[in-house]
N, C-alpha and C. Protein backbone atom coordinates (compact mmCIF):
# COMPACT_ATOMS: atom_id res chain seq x y z
N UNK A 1 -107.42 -25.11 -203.37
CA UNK A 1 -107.65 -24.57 -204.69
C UNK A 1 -109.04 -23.96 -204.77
N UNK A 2 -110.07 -24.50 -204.33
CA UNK A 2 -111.69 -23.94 -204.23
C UNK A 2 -111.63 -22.70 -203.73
N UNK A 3 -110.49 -22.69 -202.76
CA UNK A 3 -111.10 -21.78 -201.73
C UNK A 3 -110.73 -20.44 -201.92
N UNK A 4 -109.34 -20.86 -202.89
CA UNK A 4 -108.43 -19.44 -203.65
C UNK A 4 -108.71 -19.05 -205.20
N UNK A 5 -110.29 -20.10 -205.35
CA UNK A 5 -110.77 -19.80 -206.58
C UNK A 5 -111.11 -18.03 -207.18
N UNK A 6 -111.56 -17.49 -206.55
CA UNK A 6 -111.51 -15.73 -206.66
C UNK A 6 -110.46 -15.04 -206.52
N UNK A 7 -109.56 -15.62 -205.95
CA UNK A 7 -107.88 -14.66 -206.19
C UNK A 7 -107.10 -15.54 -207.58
N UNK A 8 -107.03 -16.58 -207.61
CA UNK A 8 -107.03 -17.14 -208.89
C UNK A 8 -107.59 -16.34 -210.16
N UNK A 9 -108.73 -16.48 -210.06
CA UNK A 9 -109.72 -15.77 -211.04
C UNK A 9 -108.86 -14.54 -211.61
N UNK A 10 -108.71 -13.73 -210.52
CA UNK A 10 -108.41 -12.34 -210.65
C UNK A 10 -106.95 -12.75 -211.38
N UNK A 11 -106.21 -13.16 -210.64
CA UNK A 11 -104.65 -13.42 -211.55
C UNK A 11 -104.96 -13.79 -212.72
N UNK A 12 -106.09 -14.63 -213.25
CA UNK A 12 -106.42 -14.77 -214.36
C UNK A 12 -106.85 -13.63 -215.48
N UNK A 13 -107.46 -12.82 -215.32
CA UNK A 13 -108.01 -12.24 -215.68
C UNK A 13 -106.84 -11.33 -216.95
N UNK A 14 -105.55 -11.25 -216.79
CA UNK A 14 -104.76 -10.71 -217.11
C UNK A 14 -104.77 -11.13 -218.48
N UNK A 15 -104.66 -12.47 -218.63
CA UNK A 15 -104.58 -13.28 -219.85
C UNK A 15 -106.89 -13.67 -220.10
N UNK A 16 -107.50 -13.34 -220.80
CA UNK A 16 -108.91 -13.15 -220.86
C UNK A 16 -108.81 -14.67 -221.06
N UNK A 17 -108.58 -15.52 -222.22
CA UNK A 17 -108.68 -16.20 -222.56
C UNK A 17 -108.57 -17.32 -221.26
N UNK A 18 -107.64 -17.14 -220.71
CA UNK A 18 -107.73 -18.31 -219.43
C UNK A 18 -108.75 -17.93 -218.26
N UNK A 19 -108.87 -16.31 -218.58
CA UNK A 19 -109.96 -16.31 -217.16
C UNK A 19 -111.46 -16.91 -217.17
N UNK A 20 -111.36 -17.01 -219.11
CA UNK A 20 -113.10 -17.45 -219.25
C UNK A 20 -112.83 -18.89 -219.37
N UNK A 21 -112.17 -19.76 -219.18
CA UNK A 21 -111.82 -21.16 -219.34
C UNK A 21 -111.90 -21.46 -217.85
N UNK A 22 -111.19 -20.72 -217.06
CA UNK A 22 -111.31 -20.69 -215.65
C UNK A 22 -113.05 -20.33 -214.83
N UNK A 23 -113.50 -19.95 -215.58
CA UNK A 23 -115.15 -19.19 -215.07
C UNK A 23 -115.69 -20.25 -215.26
N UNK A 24 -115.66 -20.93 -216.55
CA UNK A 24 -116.66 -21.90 -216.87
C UNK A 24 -116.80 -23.30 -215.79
N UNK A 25 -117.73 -23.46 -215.57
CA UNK A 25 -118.14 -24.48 -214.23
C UNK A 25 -117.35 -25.86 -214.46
N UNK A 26 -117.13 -26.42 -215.42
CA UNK A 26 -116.79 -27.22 -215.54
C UNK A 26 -115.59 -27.76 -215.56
N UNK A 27 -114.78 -26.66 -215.99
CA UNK A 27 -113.70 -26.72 -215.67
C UNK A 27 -113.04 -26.86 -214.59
N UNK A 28 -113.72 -25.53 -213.74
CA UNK A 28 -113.65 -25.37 -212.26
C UNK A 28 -113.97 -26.76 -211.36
N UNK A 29 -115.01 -27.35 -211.76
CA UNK A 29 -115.38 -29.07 -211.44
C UNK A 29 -114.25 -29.93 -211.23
N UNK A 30 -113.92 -29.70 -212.54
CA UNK A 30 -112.79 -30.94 -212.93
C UNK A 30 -111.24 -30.48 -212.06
N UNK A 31 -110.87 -29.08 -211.36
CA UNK A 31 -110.17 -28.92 -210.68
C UNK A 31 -109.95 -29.23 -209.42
N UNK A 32 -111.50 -28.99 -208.46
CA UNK A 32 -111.65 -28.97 -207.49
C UNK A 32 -111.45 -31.00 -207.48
N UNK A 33 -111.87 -31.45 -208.48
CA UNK A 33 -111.66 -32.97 -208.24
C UNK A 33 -110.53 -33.50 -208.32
N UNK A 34 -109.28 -32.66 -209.26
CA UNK A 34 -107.96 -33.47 -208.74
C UNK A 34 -107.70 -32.40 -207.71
N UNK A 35 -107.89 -31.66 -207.14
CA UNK A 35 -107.58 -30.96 -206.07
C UNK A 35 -107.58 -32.35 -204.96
N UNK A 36 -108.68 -32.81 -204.47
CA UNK A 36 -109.33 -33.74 -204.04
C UNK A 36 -108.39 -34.47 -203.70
N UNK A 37 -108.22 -35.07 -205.01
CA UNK A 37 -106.99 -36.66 -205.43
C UNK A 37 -106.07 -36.19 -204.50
N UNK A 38 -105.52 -35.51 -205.10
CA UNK A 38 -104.00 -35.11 -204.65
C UNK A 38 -104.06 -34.62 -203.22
N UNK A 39 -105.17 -33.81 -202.64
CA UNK A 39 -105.30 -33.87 -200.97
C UNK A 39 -105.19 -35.40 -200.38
N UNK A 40 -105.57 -36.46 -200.79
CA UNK A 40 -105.74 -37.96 -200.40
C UNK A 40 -104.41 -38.55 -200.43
N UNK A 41 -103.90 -38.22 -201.38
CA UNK A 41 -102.69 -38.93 -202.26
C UNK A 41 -101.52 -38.15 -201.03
N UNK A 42 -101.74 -36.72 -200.56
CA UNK A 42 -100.73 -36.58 -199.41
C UNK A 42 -100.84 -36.97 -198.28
N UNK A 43 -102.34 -37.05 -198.24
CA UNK A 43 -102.54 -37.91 -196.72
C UNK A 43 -101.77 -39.23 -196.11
N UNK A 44 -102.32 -40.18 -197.63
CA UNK A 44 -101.06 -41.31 -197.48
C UNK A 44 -100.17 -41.69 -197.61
N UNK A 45 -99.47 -40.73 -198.47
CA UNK A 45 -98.03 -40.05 -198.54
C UNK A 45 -97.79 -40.32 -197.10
N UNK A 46 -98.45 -39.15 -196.22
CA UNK A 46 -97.80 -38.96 -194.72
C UNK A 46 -97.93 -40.03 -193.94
N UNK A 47 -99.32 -40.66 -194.55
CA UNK A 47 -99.21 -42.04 -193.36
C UNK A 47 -98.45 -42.67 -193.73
N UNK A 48 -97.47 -42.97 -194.69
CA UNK A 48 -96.80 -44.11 -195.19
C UNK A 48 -95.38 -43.91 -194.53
N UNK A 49 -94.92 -42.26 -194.13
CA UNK A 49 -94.17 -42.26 -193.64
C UNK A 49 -93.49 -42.30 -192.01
N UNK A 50 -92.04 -43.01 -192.04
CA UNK A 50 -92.26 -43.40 -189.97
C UNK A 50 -90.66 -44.09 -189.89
N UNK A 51 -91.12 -43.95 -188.92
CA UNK A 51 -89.74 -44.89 -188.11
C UNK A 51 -90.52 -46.29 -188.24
N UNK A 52 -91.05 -46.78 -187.56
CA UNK A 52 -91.82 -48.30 -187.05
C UNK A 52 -92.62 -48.43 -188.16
N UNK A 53 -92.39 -48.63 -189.39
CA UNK A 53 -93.51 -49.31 -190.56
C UNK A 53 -92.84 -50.12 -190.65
N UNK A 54 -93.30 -51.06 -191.29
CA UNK A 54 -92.85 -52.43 -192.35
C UNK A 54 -93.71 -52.67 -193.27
N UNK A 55 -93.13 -53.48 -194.45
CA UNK A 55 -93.80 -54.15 -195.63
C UNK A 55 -95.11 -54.33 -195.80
N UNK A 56 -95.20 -55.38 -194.74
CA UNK A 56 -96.53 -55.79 -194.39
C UNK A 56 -97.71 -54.53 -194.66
N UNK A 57 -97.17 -53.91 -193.39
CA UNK A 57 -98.42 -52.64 -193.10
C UNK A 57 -98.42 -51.74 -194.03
N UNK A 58 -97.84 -51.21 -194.78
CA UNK A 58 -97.68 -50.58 -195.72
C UNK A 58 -98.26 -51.05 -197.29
N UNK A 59 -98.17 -52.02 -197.30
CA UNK A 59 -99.04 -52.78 -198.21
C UNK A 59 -100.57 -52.58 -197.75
N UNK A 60 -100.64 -53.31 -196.58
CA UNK A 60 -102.11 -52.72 -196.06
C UNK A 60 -103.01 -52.00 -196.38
N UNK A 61 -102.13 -51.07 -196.14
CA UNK A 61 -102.58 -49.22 -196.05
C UNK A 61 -103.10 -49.08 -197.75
N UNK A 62 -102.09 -49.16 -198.39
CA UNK A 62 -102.23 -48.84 -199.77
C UNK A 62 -102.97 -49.40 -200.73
N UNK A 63 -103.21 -50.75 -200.36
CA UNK A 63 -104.05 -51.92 -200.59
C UNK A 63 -105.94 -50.93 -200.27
N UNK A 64 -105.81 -51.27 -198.81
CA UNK A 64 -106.80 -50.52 -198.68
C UNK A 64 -107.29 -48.92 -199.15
N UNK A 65 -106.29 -48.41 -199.20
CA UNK A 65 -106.81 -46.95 -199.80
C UNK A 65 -106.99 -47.35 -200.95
N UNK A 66 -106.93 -47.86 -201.73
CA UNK A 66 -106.67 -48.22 -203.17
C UNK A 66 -108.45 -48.63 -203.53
N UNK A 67 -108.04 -49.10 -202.77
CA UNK A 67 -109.41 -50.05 -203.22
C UNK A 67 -110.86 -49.63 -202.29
N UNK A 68 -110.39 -49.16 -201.26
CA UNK A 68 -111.97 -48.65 -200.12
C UNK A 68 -111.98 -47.04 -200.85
N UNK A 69 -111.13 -46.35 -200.45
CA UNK A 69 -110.63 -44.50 -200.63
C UNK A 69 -110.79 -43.80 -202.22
N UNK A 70 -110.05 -44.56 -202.95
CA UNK A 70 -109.54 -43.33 -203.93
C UNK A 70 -109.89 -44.33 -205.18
N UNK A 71 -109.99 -45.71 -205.77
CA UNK A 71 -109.83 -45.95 -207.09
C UNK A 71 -110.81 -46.81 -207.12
N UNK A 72 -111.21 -47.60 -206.48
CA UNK A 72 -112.53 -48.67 -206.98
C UNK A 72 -113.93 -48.00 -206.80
């Protein structure tokens, strides 16, 4: 999303009102940060998925991302 922030922009621009909502820094902030989330959130998406998991480890994982990674 950061990185397609200037072709964004421009698609914006069509409608004014969203392109200056889109310009303003803060907004842009608050994007690039669930951008973020949701890059993490597929990561362990993918690790979660497999042939050879179980309960156990999977708890693990999520346990730990939870609490080291993304929410504490």
């Amino acid at each position: 999303m950061y990185e397609l922030r200037n072709e964004i922009f421009i698609f914006l621009r069509q409608n004014r009102a969203l392109a200056t909502t889109f310009e303003h820094g803060v907004i842009l902030t608050q994007l690039v940060y669930l951008c973020d989330i949701f890059a993490k959130l597929n990561q362990l998406n993918i690790s979660l998925q497999g042939k050879d998991t179980h309960l156990l480890q999977l708890y693990d994982k999520i346990t730990a991302y939870s609490c080291g990674k993304l929410i504490c």
